[in-house]
N, C-alpha and C. Protein backbone atom coordinates (compact mmCIF):
# COMPACT_ATOMS: atom_id res chain seq x y z
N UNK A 1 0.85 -1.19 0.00
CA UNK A 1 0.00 0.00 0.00
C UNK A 1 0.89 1.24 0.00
N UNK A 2 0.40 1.81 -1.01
CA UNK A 2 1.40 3.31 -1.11
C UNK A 2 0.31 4.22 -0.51
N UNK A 3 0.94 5.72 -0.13
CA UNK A 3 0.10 6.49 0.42
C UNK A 3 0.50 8.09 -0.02
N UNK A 4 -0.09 8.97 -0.24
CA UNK A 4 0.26 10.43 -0.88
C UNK A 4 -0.62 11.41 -0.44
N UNK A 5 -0.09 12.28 0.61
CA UNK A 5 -0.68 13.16 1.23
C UNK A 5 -0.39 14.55 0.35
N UNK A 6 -1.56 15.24 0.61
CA UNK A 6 -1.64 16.72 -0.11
C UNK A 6 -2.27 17.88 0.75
N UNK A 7 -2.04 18.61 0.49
CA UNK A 7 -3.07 19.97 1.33
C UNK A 7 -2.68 20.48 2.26
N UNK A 8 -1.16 20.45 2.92
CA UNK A 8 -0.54 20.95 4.25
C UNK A 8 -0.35 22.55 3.19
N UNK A 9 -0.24 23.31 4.30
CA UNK A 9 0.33 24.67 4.36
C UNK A 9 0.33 25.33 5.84
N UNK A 10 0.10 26.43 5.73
CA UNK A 10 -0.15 27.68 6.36
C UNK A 10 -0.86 28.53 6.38
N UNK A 11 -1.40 28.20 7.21
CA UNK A 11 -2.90 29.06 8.05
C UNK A 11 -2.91 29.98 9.23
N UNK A 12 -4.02 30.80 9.16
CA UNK A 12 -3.60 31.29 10.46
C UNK A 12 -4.90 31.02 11.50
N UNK A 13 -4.74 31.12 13.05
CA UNK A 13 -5.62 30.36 14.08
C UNK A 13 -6.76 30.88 13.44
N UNK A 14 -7.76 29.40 14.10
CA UNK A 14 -8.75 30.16 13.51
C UNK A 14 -9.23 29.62 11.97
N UNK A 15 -8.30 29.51 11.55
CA UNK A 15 -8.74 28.84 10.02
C UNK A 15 -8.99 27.42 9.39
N UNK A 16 -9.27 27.17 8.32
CA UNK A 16 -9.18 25.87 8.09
C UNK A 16 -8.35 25.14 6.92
N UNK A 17 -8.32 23.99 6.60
CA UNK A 17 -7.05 23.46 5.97
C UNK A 17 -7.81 22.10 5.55
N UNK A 18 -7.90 21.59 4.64
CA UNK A 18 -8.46 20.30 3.86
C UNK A 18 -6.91 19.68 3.57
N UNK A 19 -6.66 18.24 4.34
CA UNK A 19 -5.71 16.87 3.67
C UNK A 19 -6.36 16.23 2.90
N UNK A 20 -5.36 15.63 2.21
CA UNK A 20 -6.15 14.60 1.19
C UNK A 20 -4.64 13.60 1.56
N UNK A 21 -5.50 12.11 1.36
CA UNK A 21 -4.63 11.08 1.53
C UNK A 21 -4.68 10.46 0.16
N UNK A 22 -4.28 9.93 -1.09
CA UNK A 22 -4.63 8.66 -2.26
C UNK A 22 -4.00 7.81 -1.98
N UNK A 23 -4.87 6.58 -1.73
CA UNK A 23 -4.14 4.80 -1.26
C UNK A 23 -3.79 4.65 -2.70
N UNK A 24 -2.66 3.37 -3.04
CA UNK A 24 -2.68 2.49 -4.13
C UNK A 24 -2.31 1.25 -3.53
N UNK A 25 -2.03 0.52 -4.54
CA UNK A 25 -1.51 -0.59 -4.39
C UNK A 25 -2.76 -1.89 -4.00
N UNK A 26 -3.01 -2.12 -2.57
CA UNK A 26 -3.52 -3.44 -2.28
C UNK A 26 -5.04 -2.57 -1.39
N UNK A 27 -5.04 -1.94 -1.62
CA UNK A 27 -6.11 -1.12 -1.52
C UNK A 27 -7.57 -1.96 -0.88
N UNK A 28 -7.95 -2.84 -1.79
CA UNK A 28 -8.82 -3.60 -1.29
C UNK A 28 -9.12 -4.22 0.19
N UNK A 29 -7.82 -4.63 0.51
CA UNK A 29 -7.46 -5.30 2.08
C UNK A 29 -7.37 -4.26 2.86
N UNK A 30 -7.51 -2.75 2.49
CA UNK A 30 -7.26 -2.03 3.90
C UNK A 30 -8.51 -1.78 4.72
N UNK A 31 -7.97 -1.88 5.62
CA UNK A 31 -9.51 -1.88 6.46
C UNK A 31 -9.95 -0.41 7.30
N UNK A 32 -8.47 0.18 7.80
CA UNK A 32 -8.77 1.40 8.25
C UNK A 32 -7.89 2.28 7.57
N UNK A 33 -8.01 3.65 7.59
CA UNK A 33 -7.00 4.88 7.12
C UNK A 33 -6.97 5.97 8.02
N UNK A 34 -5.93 6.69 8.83
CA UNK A 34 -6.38 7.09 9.66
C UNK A 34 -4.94 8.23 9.48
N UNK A 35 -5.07 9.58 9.98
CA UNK A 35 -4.33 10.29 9.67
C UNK A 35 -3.74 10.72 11.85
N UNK A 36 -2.10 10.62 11.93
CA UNK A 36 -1.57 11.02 12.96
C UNK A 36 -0.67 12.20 12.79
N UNK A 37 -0.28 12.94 14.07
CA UNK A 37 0.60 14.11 13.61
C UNK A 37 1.80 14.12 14.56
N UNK A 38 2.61 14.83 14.59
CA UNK A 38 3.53 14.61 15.00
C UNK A 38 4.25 15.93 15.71
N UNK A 39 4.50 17.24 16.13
CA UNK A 39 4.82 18.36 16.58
C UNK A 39 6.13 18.03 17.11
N UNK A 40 6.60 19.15 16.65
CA UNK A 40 8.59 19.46 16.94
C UNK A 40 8.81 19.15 18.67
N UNK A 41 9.43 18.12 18.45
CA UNK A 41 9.71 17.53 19.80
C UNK A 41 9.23 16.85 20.92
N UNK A 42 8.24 16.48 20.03
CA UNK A 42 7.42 15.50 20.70
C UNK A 42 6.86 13.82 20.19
N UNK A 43 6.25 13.19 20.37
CA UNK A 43 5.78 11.69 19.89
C UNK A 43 4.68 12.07 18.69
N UNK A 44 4.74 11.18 17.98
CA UNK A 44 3.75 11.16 16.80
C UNK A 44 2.30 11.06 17.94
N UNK A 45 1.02 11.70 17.28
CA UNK A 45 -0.24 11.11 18.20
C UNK A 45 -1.08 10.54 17.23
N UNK A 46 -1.56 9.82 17.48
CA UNK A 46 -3.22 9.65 16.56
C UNK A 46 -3.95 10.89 16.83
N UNK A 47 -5.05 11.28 15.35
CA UNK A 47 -5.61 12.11 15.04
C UNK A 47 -7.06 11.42 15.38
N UNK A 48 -7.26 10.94 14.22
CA UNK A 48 -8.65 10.33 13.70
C UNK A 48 -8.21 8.93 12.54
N UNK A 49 -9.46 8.12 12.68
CA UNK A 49 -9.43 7.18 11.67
C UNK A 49 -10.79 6.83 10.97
N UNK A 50 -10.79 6.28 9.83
CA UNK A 50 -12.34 5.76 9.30
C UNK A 50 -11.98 4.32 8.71
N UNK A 51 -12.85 3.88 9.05
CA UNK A 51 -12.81 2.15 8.45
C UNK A 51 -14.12 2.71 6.74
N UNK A 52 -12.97 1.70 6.37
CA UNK A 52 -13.19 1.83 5.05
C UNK A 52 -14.79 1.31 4.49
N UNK A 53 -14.82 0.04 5.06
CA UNK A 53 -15.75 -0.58 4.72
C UNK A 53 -16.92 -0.26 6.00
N UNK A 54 -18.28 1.04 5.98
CA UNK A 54 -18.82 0.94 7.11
C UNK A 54 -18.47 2.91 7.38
N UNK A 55 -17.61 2.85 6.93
CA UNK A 55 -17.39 4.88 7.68
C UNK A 55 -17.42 4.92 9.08
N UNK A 56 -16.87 3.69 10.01
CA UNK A 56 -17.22 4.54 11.24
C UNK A 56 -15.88 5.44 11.57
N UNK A 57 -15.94 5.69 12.72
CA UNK A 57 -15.05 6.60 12.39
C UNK A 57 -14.54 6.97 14.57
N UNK A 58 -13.31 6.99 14.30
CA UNK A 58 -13.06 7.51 15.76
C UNK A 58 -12.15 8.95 15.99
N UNK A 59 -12.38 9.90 16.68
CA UNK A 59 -11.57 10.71 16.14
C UNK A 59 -10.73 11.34 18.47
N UNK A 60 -9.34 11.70 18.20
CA UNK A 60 -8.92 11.74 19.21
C UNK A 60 -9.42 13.12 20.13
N UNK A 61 -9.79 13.27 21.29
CA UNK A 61 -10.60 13.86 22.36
C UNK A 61 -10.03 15.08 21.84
N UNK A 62 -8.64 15.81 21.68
CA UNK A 62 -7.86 16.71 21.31
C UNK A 62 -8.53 17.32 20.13
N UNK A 63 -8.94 16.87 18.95
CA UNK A 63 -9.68 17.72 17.83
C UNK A 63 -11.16 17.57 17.52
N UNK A 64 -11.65 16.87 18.48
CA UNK A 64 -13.37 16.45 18.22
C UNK A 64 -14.25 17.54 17.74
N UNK A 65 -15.06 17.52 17.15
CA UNK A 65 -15.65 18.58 16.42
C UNK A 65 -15.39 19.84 16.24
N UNK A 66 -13.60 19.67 15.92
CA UNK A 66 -13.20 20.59 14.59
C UNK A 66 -12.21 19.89 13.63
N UNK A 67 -12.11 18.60 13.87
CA UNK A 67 -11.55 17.37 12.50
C UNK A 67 -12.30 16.77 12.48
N UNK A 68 -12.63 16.55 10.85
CA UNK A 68 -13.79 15.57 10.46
C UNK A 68 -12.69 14.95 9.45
N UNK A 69 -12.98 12.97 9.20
CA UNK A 69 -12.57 12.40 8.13
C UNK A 69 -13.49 12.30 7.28
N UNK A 70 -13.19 11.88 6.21
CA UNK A 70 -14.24 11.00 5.04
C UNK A 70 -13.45 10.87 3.97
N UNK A 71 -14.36 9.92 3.37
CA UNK A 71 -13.64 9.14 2.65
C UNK A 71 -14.12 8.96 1.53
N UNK A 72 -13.27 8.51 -0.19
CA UNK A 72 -14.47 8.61 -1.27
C UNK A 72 -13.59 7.04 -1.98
N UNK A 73 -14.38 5.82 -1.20
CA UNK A 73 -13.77 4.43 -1.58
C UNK A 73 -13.31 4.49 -3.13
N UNK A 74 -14.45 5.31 -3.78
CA UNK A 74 -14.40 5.04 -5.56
C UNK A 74 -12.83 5.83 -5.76
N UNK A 75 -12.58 6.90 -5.24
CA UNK A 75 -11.19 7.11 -5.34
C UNK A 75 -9.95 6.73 -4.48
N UNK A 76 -10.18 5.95 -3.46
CA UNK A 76 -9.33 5.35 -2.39
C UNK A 76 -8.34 7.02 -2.09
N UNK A 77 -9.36 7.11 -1.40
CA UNK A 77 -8.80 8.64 -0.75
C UNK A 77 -9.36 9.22 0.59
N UNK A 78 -8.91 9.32 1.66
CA UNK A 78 -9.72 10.07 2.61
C UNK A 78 -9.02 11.89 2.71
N UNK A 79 -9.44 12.01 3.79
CA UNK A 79 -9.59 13.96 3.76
C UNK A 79 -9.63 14.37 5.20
N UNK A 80 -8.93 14.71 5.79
CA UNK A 80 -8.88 15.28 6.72
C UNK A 80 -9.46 16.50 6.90
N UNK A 81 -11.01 17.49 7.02
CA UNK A 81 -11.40 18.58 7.26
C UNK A 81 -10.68 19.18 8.82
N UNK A 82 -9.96 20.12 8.54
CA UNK A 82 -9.52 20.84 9.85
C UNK A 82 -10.15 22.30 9.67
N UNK A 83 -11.15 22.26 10.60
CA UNK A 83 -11.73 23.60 11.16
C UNK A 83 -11.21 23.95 12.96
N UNK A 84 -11.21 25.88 12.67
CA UNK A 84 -11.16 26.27 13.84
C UNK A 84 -9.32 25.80 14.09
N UNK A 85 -8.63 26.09 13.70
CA UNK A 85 -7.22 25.62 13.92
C UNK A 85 -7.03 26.15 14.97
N UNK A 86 -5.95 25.91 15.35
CA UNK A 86 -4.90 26.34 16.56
C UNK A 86 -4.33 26.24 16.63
N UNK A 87 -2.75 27.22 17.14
CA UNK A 87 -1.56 26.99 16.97
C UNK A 87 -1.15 25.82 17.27
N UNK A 88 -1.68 25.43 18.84
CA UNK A 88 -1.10 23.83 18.74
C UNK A 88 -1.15 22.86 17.96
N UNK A 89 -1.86 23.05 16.82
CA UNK A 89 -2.09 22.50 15.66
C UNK A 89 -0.72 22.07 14.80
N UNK A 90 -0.30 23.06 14.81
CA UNK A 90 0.90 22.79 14.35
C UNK A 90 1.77 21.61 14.36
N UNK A 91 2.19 20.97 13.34
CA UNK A 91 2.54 19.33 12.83
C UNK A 91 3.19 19.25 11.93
N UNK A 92 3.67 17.78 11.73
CA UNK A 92 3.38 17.13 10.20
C UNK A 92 2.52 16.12 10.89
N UNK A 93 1.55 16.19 9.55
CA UNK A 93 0.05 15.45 9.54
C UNK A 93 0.57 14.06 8.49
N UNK A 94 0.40 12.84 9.07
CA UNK A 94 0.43 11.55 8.33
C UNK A 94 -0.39 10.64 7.99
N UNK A 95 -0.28 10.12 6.74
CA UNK A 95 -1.67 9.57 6.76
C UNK A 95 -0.97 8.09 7.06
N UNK A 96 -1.93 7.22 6.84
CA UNK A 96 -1.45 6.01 7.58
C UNK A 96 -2.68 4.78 7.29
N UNK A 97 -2.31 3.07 6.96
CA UNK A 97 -3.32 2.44 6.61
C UNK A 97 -2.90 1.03 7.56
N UNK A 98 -3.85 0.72 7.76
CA UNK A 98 -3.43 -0.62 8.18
C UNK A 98 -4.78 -2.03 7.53
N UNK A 99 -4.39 -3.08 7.80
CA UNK A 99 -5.25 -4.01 7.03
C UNK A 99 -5.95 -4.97 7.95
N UNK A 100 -5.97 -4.51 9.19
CA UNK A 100 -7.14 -5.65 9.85
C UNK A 100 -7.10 -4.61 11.17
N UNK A 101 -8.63 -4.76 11.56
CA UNK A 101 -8.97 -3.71 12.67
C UNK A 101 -7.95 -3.79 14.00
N UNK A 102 -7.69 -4.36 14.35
CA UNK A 102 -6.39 -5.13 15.49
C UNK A 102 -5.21 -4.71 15.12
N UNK A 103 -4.52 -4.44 14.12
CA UNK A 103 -3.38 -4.53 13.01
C UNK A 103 -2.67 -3.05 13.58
N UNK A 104 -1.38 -3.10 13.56
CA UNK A 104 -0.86 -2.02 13.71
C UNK A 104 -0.85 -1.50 12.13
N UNK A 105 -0.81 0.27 12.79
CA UNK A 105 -0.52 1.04 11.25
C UNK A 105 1.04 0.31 10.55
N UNK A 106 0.98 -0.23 9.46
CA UNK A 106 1.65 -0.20 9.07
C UNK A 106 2.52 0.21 7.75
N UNK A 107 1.42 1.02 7.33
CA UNK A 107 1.97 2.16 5.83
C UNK A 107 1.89 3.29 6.13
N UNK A 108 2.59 4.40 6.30
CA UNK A 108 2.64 5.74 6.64
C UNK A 108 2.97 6.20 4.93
N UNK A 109 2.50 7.83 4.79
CA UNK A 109 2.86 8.64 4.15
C UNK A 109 4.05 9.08 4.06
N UNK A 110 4.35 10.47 3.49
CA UNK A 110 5.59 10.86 3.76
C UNK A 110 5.54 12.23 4.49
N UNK A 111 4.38 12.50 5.03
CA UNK A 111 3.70 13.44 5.87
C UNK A 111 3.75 14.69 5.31
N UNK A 112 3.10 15.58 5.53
CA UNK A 112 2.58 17.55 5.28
C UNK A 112 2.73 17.85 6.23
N UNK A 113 3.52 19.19 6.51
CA UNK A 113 3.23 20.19 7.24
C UNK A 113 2.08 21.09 6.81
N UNK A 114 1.36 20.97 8.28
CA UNK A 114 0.58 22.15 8.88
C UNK A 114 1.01 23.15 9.65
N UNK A 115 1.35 24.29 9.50
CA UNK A 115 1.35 25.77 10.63
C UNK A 115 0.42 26.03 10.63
N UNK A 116 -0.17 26.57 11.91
CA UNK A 116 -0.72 27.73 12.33
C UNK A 116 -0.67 28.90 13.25
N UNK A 117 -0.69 29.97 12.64
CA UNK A 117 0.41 31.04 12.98
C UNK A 117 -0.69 31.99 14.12
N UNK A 118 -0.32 32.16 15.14
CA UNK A 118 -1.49 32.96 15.89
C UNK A 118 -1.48 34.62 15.79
């Protein structure tokens, strides 16, 4: 499974920012896609994820209703909606797939930076 993230830049608080992830490869077998971030000097975190088959979707206590995923199977692509930013926002945003609900992530992107400048 290959993975290709798009849509990082620079924003300022307050604003919003659309990712885009495109899967290839074995596409069929993935079961979840889920995008994590990572901030200068600290541990990668989980963001949010959506299971492919079903849309459910879990997203981490830290961005709850101002990151939304979704997903468009016919293009094996999900989307990270970031509303309402915040500087702590600030990252590289990764997307990430794994192939059985239990399964560690095991395909990462090559990640986007996000700023947000207050």
């Amino acid at each position: 499974v290959q993975l290709v993230e798009s849509g990082g830049g620079l924003v300022q608080a307050g604003g919003s920012l659309r990712l885009s992830c495109a899967a290839s490869g074995r596409t069929l077998d993935i079961y979840n896609m889920g995008w994590f971030r990572q901030a200068p000097g600290k541990e990668r975190e989980f963001v949010v994820q959506v299971a492919l088959s079903g849309g459910s979707t879990y997203t981490a206590d830290s961005v709850k209703g101002r990151f939304t995923i979704s997903r468009d199977n016919n293009k094996n692509t999900v989307y990270l909606q970031m509303n309402s930013l915040k500087p702590e926002d600030t990252a590289v945003y990764y997307c990430a797939a794994r192939l059985g609900r239990f399964s560690p992530y095991n395909y990462w992107g090559q990640g986007t930076q996000v700023t947000v400048s207050s």
